[in-house]
C-alpha atoms as a PDB file:
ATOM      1  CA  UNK A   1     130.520 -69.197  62.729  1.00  0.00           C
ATOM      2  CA  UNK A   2     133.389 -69.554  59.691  1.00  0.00           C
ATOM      3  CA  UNK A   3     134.758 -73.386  60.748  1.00  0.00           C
ATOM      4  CA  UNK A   4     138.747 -73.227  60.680  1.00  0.00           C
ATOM      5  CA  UNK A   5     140.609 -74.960  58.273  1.00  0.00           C
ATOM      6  CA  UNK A   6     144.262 -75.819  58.201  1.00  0.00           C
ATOM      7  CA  UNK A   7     146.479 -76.539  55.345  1.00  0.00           C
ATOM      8  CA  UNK A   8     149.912 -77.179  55.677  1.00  0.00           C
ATOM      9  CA  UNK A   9     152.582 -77.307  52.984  1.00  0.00           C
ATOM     10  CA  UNK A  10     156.424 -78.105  52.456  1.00  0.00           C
ATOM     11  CA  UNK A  11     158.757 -76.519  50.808  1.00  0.00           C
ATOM     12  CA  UNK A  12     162.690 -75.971  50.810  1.00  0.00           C
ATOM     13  CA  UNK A  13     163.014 -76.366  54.417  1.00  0.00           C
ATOM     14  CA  UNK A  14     159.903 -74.212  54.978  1.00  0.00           C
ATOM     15  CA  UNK A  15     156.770 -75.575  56.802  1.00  0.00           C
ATOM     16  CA  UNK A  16     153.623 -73.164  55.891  1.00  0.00           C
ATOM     17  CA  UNK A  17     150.171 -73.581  57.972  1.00  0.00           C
ATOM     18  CA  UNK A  18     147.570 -71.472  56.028  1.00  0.00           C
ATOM     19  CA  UNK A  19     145.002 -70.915  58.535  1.00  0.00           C
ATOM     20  CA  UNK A  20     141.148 -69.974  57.074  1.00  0.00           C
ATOM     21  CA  UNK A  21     137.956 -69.022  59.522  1.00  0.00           C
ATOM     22  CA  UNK A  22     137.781 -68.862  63.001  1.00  0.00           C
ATOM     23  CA  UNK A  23     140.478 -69.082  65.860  1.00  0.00           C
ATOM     24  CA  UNK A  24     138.204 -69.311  69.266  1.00  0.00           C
ATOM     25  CA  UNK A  25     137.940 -71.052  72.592  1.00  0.00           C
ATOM     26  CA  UNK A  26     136.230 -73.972  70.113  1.00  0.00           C
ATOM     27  CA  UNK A  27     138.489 -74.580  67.411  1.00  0.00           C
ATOM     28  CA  UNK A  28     142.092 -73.371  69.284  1.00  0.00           C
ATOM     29  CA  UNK A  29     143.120 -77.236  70.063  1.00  0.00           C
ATOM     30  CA  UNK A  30     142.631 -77.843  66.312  1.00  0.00           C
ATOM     31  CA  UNK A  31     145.421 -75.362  65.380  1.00  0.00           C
ATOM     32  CA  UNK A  32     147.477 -75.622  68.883  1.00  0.00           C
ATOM     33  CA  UNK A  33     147.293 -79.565  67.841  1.00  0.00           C
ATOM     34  CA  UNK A  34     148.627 -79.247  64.903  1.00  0.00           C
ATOM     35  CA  UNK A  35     150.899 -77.286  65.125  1.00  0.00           C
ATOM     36  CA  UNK A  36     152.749 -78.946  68.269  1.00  0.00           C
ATOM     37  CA  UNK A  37     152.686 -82.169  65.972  1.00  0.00           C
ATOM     38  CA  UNK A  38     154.668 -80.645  63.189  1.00  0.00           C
ATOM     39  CA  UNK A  39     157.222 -79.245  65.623  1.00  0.00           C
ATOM     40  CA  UNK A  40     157.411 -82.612  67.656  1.00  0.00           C
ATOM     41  CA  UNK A  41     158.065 -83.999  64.094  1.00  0.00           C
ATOM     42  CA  UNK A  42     160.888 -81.275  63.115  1.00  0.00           C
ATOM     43  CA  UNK A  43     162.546 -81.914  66.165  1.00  0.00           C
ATOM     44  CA  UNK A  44     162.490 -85.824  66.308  1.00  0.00           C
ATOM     45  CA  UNK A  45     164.097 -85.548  62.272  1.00  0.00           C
ATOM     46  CA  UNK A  46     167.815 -84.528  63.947  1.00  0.00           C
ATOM     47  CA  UNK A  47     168.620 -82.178  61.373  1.00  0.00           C
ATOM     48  CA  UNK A  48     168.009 -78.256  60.400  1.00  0.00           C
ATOM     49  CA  UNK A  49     165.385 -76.918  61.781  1.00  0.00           C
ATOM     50  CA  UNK A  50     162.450 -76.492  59.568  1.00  0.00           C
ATOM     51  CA  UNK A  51     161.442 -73.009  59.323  1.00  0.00           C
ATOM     52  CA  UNK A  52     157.544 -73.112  60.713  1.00  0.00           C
ATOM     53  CA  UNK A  53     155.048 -69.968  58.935  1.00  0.00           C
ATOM     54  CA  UNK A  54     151.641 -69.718  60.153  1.00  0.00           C
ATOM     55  CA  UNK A  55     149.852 -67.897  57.453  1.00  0.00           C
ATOM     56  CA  UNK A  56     146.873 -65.990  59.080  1.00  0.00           C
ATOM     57  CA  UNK A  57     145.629 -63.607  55.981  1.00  0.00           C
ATOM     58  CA  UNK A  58     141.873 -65.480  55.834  1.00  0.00           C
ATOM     59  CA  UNK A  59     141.781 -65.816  59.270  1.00  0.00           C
ATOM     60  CA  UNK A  60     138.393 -64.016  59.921  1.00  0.00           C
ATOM     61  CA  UNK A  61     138.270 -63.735  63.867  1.00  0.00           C
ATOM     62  CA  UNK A  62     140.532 -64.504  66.795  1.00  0.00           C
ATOM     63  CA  UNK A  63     139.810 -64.241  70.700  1.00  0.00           C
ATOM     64  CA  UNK A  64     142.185 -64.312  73.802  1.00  0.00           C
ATOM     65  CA  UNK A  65     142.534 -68.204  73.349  1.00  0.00           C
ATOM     66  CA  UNK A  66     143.696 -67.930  70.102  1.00  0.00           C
ATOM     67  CA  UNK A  67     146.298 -65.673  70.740  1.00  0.00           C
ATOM     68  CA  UNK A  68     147.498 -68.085  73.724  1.00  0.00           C
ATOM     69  CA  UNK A  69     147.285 -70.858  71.657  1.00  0.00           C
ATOM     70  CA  UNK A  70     150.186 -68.761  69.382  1.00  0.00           C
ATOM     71  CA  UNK A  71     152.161 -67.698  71.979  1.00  0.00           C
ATOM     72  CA  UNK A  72     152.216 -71.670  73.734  1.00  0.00           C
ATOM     73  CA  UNK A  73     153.359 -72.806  69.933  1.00  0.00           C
ATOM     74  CA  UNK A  74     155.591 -69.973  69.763  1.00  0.00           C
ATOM     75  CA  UNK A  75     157.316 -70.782  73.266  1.00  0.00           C
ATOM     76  CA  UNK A  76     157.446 -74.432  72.451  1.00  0.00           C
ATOM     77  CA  UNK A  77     159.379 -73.518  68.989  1.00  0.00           C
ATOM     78  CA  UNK A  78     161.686 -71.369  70.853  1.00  0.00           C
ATOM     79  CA  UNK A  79     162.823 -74.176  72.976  1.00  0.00           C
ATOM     80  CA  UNK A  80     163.613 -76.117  70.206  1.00  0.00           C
ATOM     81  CA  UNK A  81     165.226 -73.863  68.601  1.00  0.00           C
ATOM     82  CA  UNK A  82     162.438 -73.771  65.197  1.00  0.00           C
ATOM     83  CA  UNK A  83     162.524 -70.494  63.414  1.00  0.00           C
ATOM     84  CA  UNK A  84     158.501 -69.571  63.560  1.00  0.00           C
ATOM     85  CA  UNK A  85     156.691 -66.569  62.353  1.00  0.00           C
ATOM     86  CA  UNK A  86     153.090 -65.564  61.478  1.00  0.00           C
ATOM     87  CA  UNK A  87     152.465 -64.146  57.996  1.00  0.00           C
ATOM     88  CA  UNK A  88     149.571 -62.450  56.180  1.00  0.00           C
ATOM     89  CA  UNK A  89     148.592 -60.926  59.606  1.00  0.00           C
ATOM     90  CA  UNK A  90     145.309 -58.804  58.623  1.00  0.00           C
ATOM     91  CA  UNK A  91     144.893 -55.524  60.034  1.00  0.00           C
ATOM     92  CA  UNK A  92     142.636 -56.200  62.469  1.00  0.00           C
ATOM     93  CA  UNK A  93     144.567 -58.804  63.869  1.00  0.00           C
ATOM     94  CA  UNK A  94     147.416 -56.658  63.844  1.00  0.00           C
ATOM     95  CA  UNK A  95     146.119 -54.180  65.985  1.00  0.00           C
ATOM     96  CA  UNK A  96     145.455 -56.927  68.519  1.00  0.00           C
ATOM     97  CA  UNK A  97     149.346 -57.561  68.724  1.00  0.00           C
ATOM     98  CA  UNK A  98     150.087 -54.418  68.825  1.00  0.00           C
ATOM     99  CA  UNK A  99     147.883 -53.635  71.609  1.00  0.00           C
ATOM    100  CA  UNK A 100     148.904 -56.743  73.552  1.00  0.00           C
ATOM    101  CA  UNK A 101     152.551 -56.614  72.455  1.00  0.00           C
ATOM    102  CA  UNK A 102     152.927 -59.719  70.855  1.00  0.00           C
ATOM    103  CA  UNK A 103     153.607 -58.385  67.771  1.00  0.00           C
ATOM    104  CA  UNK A 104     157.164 -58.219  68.818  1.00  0.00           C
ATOM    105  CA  UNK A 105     157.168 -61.752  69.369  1.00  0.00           C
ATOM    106  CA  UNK A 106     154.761 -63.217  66.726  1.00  0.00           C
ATOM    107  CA  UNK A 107     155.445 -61.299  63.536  1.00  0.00           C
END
């Protein structure tokens, strides 16, 4: 089991989570966590929304909870109005959103 690590960066109005290892039933509050903190930050600031990346390229496995755990970040960004989208998507990964249709809402 590859632990998952997060590191998060700032840049010119750009907020970049670079997400390493696993994304599973165990370690999908880490990232979900996270990531609802940053946006709950963005949107207490008062000013233009910070864009919000999730870089995914060493991610090395993702189940069914991590994919809800995008798609509950991704619906909370939406209704704040935060521009979010996933880079780096490896291929295997991006056969999973293609076969479950998120790509056309995560990528």
């Amino acid at each position: 089991m590859d632990p998952l690590h997060l590191t998060t960066t700032h840049h010119d109005g750009t907020t970049t989570v670079r997400v390493a290892g696993e994304l599973d039933i165990a370690t999908t509050e880490l990232l979900r966590g996270h990531l609802l903190a940053l946006l709950q930050e963005d949107g207490r600031a008062r000013r233009t929304p910070t864009t919000l990346v999730i870089e995914v390229s060493r991610l090395s496995f993702i189940d069914a909870a991590g994919l809800g755990a995008l798609v509950s970040v991704r619906n909370h960004a939406l209704r704040q109005s935060t521009p979010l989208r996933i880079s780096g998507v490896p291929p295997r990964m991006r056969l999973l959103l293609r076969i479950t249709g998120l790509d056309r809402h995560l990528t």
